[in-house]
Protein backbone atom coordinates (compact mmCIF):
# COMPACT_ATOMS: atom_id res chain seq x y z
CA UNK A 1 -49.99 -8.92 25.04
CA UNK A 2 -50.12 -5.29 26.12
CA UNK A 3 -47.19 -4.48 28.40
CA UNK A 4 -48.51 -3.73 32.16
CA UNK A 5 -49.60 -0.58 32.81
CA UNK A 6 -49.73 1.08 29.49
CA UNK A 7 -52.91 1.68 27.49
CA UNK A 8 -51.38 2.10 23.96
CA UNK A 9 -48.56 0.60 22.92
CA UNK A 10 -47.04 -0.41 19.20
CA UNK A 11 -44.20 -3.25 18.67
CA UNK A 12 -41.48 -2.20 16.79
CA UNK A 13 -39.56 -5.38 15.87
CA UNK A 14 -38.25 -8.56 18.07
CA UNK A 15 -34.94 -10.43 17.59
CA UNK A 16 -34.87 -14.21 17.60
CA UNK A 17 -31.59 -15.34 19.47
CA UNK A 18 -30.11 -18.87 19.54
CA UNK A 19 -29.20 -20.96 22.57
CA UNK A 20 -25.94 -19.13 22.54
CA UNK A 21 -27.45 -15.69 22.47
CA UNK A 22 -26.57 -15.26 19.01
CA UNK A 23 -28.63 -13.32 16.57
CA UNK A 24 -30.46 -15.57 14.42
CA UNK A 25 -33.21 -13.12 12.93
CA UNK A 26 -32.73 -12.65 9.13
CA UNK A 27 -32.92 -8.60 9.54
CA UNK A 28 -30.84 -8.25 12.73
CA UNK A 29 -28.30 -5.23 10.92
CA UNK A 30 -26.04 -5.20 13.95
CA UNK A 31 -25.94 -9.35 13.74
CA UNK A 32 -22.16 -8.62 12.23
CA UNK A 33 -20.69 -6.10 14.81
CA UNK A 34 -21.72 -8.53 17.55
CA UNK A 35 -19.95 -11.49 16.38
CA UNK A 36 -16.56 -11.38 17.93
CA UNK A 37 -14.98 -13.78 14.85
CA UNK A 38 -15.82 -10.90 12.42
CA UNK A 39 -14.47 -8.04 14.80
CA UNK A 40 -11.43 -6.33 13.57
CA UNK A 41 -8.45 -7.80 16.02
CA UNK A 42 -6.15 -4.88 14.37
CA UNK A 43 -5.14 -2.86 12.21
CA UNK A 44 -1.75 -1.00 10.60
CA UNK A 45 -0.41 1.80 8.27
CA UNK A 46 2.88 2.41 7.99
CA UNK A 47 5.64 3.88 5.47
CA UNK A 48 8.18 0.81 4.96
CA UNK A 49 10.61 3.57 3.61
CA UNK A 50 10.89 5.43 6.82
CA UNK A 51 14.20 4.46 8.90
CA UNK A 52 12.21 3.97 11.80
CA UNK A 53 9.24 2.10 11.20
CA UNK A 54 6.48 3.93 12.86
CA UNK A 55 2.64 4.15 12.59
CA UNK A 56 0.35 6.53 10.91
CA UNK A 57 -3.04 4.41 12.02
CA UNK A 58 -2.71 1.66 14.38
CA UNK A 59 -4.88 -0.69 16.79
CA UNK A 60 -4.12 -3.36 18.49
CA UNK A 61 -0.09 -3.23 17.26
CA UNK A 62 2.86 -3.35 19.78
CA UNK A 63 5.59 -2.20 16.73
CA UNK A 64 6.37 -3.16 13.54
CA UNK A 65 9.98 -4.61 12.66
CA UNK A 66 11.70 -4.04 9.46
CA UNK A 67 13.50 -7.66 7.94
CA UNK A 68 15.28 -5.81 5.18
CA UNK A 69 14.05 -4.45 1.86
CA UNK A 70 10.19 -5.28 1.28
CA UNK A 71 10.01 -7.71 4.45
CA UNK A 72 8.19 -6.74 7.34
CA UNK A 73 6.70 -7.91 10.72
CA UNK A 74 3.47 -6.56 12.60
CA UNK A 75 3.71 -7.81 16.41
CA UNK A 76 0.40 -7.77 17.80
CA UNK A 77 -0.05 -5.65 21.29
CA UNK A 78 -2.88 -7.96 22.06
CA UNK A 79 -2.28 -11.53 20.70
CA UNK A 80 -5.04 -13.72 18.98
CA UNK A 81 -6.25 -17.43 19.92
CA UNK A 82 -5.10 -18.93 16.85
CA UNK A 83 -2.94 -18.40 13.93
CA UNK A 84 -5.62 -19.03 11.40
CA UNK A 85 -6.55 -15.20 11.30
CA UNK A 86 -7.39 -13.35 8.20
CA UNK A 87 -5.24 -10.67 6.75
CA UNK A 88 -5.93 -8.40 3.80
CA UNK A 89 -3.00 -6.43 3.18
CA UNK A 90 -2.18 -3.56 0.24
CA UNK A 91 0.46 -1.66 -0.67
CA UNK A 92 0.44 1.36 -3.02
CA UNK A 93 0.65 1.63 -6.54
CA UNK A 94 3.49 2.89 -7.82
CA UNK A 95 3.12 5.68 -10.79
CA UNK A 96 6.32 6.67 -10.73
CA UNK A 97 7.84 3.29 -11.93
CA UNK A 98 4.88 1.93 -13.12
CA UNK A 99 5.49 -1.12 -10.80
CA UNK A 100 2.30 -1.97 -9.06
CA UNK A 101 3.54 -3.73 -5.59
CA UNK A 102 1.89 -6.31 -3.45
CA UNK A 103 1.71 -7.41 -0.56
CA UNK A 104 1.85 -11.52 0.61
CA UNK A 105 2.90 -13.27 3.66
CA UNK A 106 6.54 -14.46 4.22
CA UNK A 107 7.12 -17.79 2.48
CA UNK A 108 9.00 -19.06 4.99
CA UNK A 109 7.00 -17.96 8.38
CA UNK A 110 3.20 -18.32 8.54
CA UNK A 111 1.46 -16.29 10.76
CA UNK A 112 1.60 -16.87 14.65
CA UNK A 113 -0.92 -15.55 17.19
CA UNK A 114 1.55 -13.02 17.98
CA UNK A 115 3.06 -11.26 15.01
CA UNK A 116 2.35 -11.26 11.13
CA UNK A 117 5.01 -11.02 8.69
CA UNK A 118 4.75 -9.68 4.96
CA UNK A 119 6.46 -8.47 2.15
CA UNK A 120 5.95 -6.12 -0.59
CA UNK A 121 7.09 -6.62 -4.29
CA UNK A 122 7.17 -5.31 -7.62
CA UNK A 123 5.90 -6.47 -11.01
CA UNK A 124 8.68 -8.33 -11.74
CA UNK A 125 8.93 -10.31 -8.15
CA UNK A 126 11.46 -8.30 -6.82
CA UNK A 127 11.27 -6.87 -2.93
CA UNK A 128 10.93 -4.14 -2.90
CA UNK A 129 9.77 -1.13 0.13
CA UNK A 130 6.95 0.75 -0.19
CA UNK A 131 5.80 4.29 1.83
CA UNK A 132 2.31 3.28 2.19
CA UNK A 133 1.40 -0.39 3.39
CA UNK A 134 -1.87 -1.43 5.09
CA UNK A 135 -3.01 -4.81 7.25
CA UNK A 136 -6.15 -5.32 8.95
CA UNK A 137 -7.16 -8.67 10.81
CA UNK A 138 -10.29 -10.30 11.41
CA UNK A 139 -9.91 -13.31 13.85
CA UNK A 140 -10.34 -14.73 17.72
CA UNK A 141 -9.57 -12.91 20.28
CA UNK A 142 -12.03 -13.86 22.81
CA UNK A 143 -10.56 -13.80 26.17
């Protein structure tokens, strides 16, 4: 029906929202920016060669803590509900030694709503440090 007042009018779209108020509509764009489970909770680059482990790009990081050679640890300024975050993580390629390093969480200490800890190695499974190293997560953090 014609809004009240107007004499010509055109509808552009409409959005179909659940109980929750969640976009349901099959070509709602913005549906993924909304969702707070898909928002990034942080983000980190860093050079693990520098003495003092600082920054270049950062959100939602308090510091990062250097374990030794190729082992690292991203506290998170703001933490998350859970530990069952995602984490992609990369570390640079290498051309000089022709190592290509990676980067996987600690063995020993799974993630904790607080921190993250990772470590870079080499081809050949050695840990090694790397100048650039990247983390993003995607998780709760509803308050």
């Amino acid at each position: 029906s014609a809004p009240t007042g107007v004499t010509n009018y055109r509808l552009i779209g409409s959005l179909r929202t659940d109980s929750n108020g969640s976009f349901i509509s099959k070509d709602a764009i913005t549906a993924h920016a909304i969702n707070p489970f898909e928002m990034v909770g942080g983000y980190v680059r860093f050079d693990g060669t520098a003495a003092a482990l600082t920054s270049a790009d950062v959100y939602n990081v308090s510091s990062i803590t250097d374990g030794g050679t190729g082992l690292y640890t991203i506290n998170w300024d703001d933490d998350f509900n859970t530990p069952r975050y995602s984490s992609p993580c990369m570390s640079k390629f290498d051309s000089g030694t022709g190592n290509r390093e990676v980067v996987m969480y600690h063995a020993s200490t799974a993630p904790t709503v607080g921190a993250l800890a990772i470590s870079t190695y080499n081809d050949g499974a050695a840990l090694v440090d790397n100048d650039l190293i990247s983390c993003v997560a995607f998780g709760d953090k509803r308050k």
